[in-house]
C-alpha atoms as a PDB file:
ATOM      1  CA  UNK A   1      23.990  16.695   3.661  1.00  0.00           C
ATOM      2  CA  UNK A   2      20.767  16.365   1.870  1.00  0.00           C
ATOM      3  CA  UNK A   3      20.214  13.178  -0.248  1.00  0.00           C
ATOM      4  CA  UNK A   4      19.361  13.681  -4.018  1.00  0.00           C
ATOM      5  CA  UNK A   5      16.098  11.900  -5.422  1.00  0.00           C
ATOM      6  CA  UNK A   6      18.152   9.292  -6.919  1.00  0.00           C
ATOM      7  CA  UNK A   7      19.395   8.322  -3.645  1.00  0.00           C
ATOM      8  CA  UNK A   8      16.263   8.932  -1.430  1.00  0.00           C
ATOM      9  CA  UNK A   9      13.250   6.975  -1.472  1.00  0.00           C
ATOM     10  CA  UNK A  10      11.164   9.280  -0.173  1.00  0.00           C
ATOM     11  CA  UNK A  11      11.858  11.784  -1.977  1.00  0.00           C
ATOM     12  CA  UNK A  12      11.646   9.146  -5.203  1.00  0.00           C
ATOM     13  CA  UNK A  13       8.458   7.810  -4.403  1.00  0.00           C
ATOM     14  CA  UNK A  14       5.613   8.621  -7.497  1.00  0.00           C
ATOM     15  CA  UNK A  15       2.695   6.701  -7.543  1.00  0.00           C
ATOM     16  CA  UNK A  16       2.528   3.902  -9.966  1.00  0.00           C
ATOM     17  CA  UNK A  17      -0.563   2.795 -11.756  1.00  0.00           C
ATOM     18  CA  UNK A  18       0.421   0.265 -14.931  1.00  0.00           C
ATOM     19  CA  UNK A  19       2.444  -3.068 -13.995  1.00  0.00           C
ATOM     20  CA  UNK A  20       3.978  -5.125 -15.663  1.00  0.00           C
ATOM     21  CA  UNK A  21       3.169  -8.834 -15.325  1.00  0.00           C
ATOM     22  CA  UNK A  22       6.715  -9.771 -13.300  1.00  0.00           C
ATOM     23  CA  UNK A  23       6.078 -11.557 -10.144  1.00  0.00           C
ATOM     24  CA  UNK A  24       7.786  -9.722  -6.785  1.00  0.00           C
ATOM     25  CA  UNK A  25      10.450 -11.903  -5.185  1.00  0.00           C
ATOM     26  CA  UNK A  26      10.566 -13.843  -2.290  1.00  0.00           C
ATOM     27  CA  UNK A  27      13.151 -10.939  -0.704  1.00  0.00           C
ATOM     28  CA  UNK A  28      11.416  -8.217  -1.858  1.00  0.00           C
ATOM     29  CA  UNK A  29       8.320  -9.527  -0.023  1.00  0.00           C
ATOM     30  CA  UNK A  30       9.867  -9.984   2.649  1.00  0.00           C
ATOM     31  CA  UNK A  31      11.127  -6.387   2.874  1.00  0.00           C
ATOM     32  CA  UNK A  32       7.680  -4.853   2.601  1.00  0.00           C
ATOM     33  CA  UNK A  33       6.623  -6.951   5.246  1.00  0.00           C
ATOM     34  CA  UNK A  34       9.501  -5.602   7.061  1.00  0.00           C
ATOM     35  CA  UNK A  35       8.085  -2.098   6.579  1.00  0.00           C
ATOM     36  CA  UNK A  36       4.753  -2.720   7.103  1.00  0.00           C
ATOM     37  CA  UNK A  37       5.947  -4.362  10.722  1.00  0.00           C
ATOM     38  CA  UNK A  38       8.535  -1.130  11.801  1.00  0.00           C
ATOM     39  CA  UNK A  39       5.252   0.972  10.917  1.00  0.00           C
ATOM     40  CA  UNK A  40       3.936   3.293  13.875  1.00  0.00           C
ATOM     41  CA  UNK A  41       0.479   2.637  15.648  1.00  0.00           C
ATOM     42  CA  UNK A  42      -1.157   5.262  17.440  1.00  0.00           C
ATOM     43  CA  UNK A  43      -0.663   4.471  21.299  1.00  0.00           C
ATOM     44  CA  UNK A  44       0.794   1.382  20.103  1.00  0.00           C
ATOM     45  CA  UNK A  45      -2.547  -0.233  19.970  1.00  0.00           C
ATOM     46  CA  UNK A  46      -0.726  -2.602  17.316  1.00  0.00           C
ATOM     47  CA  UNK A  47      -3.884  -4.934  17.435  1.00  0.00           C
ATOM     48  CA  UNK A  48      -6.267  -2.148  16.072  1.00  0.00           C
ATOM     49  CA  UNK A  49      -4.235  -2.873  11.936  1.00  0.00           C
ATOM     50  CA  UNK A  50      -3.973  -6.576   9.891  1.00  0.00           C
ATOM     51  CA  UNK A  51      -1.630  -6.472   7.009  1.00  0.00           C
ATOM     52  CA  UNK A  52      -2.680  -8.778   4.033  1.00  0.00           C
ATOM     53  CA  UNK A  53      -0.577  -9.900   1.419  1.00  0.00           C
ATOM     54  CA  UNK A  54      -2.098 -11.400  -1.841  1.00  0.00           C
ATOM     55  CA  UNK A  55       0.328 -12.800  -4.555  1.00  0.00           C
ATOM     56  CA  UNK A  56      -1.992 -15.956  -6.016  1.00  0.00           C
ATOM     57  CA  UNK A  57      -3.268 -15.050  -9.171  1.00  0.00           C
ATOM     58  CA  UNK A  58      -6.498 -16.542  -7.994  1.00  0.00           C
ATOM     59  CA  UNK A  59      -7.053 -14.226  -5.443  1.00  0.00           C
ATOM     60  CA  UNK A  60      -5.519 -10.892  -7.308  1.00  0.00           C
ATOM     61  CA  UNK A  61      -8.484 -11.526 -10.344  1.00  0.00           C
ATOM     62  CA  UNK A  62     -10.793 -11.860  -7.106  1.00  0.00           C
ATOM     63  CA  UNK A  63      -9.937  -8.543  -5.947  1.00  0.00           C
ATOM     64  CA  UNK A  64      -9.641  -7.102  -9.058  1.00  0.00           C
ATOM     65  CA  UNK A  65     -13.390  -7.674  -9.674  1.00  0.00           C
ATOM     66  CA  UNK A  66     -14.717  -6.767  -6.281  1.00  0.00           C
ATOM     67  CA  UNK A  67     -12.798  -3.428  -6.812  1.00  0.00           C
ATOM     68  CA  UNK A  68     -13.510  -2.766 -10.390  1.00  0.00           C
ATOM     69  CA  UNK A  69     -10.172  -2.794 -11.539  1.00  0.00           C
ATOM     70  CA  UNK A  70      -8.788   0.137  -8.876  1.00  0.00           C
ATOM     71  CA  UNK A  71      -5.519  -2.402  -8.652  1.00  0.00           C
ATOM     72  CA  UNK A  72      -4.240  -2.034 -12.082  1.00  0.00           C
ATOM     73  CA  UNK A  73      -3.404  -5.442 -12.797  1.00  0.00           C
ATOM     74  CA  UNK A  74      -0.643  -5.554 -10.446  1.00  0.00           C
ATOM     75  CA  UNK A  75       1.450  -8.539  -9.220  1.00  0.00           C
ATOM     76  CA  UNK A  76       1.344  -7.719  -5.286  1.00  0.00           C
ATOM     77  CA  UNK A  77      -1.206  -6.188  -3.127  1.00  0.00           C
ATOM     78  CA  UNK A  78      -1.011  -5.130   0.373  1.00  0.00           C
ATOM     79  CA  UNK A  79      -4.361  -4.489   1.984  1.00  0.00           C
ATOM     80  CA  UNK A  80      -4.603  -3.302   5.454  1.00  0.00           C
ATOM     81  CA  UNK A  81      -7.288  -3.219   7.243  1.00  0.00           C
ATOM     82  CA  UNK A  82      -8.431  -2.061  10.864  1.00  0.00           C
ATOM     83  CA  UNK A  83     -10.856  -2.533  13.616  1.00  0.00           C
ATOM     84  CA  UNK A  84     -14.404  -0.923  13.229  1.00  0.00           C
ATOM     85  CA  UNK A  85     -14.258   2.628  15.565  1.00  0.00           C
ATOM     86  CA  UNK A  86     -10.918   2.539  16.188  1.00  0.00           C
ATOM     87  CA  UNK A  87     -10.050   6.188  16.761  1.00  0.00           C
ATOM     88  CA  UNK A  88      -6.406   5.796  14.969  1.00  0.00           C
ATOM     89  CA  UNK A  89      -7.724   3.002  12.054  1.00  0.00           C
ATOM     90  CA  UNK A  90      -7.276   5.670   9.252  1.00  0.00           C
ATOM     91  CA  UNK A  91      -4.028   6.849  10.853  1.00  0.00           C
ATOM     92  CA  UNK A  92      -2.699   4.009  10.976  1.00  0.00           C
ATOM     93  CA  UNK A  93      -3.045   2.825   7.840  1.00  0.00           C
ATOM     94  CA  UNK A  94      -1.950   5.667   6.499  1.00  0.00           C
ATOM     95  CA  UNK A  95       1.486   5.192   7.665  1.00  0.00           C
ATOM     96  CA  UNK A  96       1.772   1.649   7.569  1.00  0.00           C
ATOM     97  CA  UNK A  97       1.054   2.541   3.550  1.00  0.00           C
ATOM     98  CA  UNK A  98       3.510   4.873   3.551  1.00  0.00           C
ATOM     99  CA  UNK A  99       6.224   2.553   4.743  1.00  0.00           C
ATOM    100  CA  UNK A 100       5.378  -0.116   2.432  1.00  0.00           C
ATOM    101  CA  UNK A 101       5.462   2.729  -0.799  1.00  0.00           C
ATOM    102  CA  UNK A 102       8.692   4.064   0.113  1.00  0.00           C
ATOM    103  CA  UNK A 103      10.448   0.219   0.827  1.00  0.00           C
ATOM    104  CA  UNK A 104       8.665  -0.364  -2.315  1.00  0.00           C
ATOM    105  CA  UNK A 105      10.343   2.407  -3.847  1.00  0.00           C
ATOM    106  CA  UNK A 106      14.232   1.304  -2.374  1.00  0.00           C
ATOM    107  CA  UNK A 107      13.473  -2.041  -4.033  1.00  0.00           C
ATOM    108  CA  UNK A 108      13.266  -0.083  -7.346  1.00  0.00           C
ATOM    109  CA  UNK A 109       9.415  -1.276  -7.186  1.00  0.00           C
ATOM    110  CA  UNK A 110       6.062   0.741  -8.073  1.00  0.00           C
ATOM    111  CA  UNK A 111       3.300   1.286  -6.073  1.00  0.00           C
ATOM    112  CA  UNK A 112      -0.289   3.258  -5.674  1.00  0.00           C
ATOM    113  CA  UNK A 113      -2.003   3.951  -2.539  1.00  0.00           C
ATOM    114  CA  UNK A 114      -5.877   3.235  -3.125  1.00  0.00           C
ATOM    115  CA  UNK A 115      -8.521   3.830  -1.105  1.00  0.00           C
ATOM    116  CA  UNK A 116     -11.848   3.852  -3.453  1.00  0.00           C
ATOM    117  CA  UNK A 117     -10.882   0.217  -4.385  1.00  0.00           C
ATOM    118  CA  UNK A 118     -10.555  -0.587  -0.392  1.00  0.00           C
ATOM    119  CA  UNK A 119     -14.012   1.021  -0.168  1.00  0.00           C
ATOM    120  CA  UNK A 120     -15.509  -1.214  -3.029  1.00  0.00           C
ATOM    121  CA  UNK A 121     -13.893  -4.567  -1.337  1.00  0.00           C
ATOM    122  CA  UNK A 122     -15.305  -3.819   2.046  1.00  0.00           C
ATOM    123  CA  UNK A 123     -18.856  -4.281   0.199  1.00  0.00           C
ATOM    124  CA  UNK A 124     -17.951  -7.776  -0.589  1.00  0.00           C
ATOM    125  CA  UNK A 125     -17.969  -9.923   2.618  1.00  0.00           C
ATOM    126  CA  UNK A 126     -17.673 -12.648   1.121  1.00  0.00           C
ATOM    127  CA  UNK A 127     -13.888 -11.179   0.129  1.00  0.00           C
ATOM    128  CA  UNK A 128     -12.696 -10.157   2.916  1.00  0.00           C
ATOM    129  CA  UNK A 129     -13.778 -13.514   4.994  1.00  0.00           C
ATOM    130  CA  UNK A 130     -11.597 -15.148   2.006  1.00  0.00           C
ATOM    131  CA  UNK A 131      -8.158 -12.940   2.414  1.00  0.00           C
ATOM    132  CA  UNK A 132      -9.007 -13.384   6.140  1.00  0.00           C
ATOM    133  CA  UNK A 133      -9.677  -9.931   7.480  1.00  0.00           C
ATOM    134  CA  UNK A 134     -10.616  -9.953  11.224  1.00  0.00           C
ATOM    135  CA  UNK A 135     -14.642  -9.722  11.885  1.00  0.00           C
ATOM    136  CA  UNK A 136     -15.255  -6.057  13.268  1.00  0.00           C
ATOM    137  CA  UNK A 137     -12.718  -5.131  10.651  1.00  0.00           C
ATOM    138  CA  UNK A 138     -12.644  -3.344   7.124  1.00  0.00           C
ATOM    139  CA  UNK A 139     -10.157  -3.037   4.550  1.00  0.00           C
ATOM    140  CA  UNK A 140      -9.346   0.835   4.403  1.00  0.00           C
ATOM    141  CA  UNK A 141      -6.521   1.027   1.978  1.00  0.00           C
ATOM    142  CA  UNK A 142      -5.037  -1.230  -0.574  1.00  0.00           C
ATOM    143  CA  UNK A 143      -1.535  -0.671  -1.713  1.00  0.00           C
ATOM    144  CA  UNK A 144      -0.511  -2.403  -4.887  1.00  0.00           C
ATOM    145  CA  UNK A 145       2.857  -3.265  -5.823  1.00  0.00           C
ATOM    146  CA  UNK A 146       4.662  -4.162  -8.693  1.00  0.00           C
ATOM    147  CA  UNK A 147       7.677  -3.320 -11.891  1.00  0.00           C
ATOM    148  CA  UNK A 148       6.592  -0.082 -13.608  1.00  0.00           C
ATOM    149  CA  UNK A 149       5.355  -0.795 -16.618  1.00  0.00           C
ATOM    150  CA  UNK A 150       6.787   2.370 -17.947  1.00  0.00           C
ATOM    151  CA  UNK A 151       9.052   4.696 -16.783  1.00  0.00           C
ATOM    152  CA  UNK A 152       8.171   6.855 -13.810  1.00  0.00           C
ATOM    153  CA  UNK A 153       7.886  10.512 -14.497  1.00  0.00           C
ATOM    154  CA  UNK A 154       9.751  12.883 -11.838  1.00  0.00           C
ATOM    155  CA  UNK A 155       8.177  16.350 -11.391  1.00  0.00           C
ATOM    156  CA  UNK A 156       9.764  19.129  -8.655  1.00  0.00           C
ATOM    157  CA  UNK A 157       8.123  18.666  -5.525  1.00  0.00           C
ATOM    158  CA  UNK A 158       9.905  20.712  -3.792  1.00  0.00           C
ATOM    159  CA  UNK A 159       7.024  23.675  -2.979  1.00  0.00           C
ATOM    160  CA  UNK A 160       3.648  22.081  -3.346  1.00  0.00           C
ATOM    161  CA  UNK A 161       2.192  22.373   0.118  1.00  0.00           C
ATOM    162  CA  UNK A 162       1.707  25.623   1.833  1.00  0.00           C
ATOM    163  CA  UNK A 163       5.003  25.642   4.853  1.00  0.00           C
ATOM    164  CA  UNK A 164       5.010  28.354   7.622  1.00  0.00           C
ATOM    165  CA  UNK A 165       8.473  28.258   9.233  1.00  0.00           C
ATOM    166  CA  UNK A 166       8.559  30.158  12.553  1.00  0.00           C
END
């Protein structure tokens, strides 16, 4: 029986860009961690990805600046990173993003998968030595987290990508 988008959180999932200022919880940390460890890795080369979490306000403004705002303000990020000329880096993220969005999305949570803001943080070295990203890697995406700060529109998604069925 398929689930409605109430019920499904994949099917729920919108991208969230404004935040309110509410801190995440202890549990609901922990549950995106979860996700972001049951994610897959290309021929489970699980040492090619680093997960970051950054809560401290301290280090959010830092991050904020060295991306020019791309985290809208919010409470949580997520940035994952991988190993220089790894042939399943961008993969990998990818997924391990996707997890995180759609746990974030069970928890009743927003979230926003950026990549420019990854690009602009990998220019500052001086960053990513701080959140402790691996030498030989680079942050690649950055997936904030956080409470809507207003309601999240819903739009049929039901047909948007081209599907051949044979």
């Amino acid at each position: 029986m398929a689930q409605t988008l109430e019920q499904d959180p994949i099917l729920a999932r919108r991208s969230v860009r404004s935040f309110t200022d509410e801190k995440l919880t202890d549990v609901q940390i922990s549950a995106l961690i979860s996700a972001f460890q049951a994610s897959p890795a290309g021929m489970h080369q699980f040492d090619v990805l680093t997960g970051i979490t950054v809560e401290k306000d301290t280090n959010l403004q830092l991050i904020e600046s060295a991306t020019d705002n791309a985290c809208y303000g919010a409470p949580f990020l997520f940035v994952l990173a991988a190993k220089n000329g790894s042939d399943f880096a961008e993969r990998d993220v990818s997924v391990a993003a996707e997890n995180i969005m759609i746990e974030a999305t069970r928890l009743g949570l927003g979230s926003v998968y950026v990549m420019g803001g990854a690009v602009n943080l990998a220019k500052h070295a001086d960053v990513c030595t701080q959140l402790g990203i691996p030498a030989g890697s680079s942050p690649l995406v950055i997936v904030p987290v956080g409470h809507a700060a207003q309601p999240v529109a819903t739009e049929d998604r039901s047909s948007r990508f081209t599907l051949i069925r044979k």
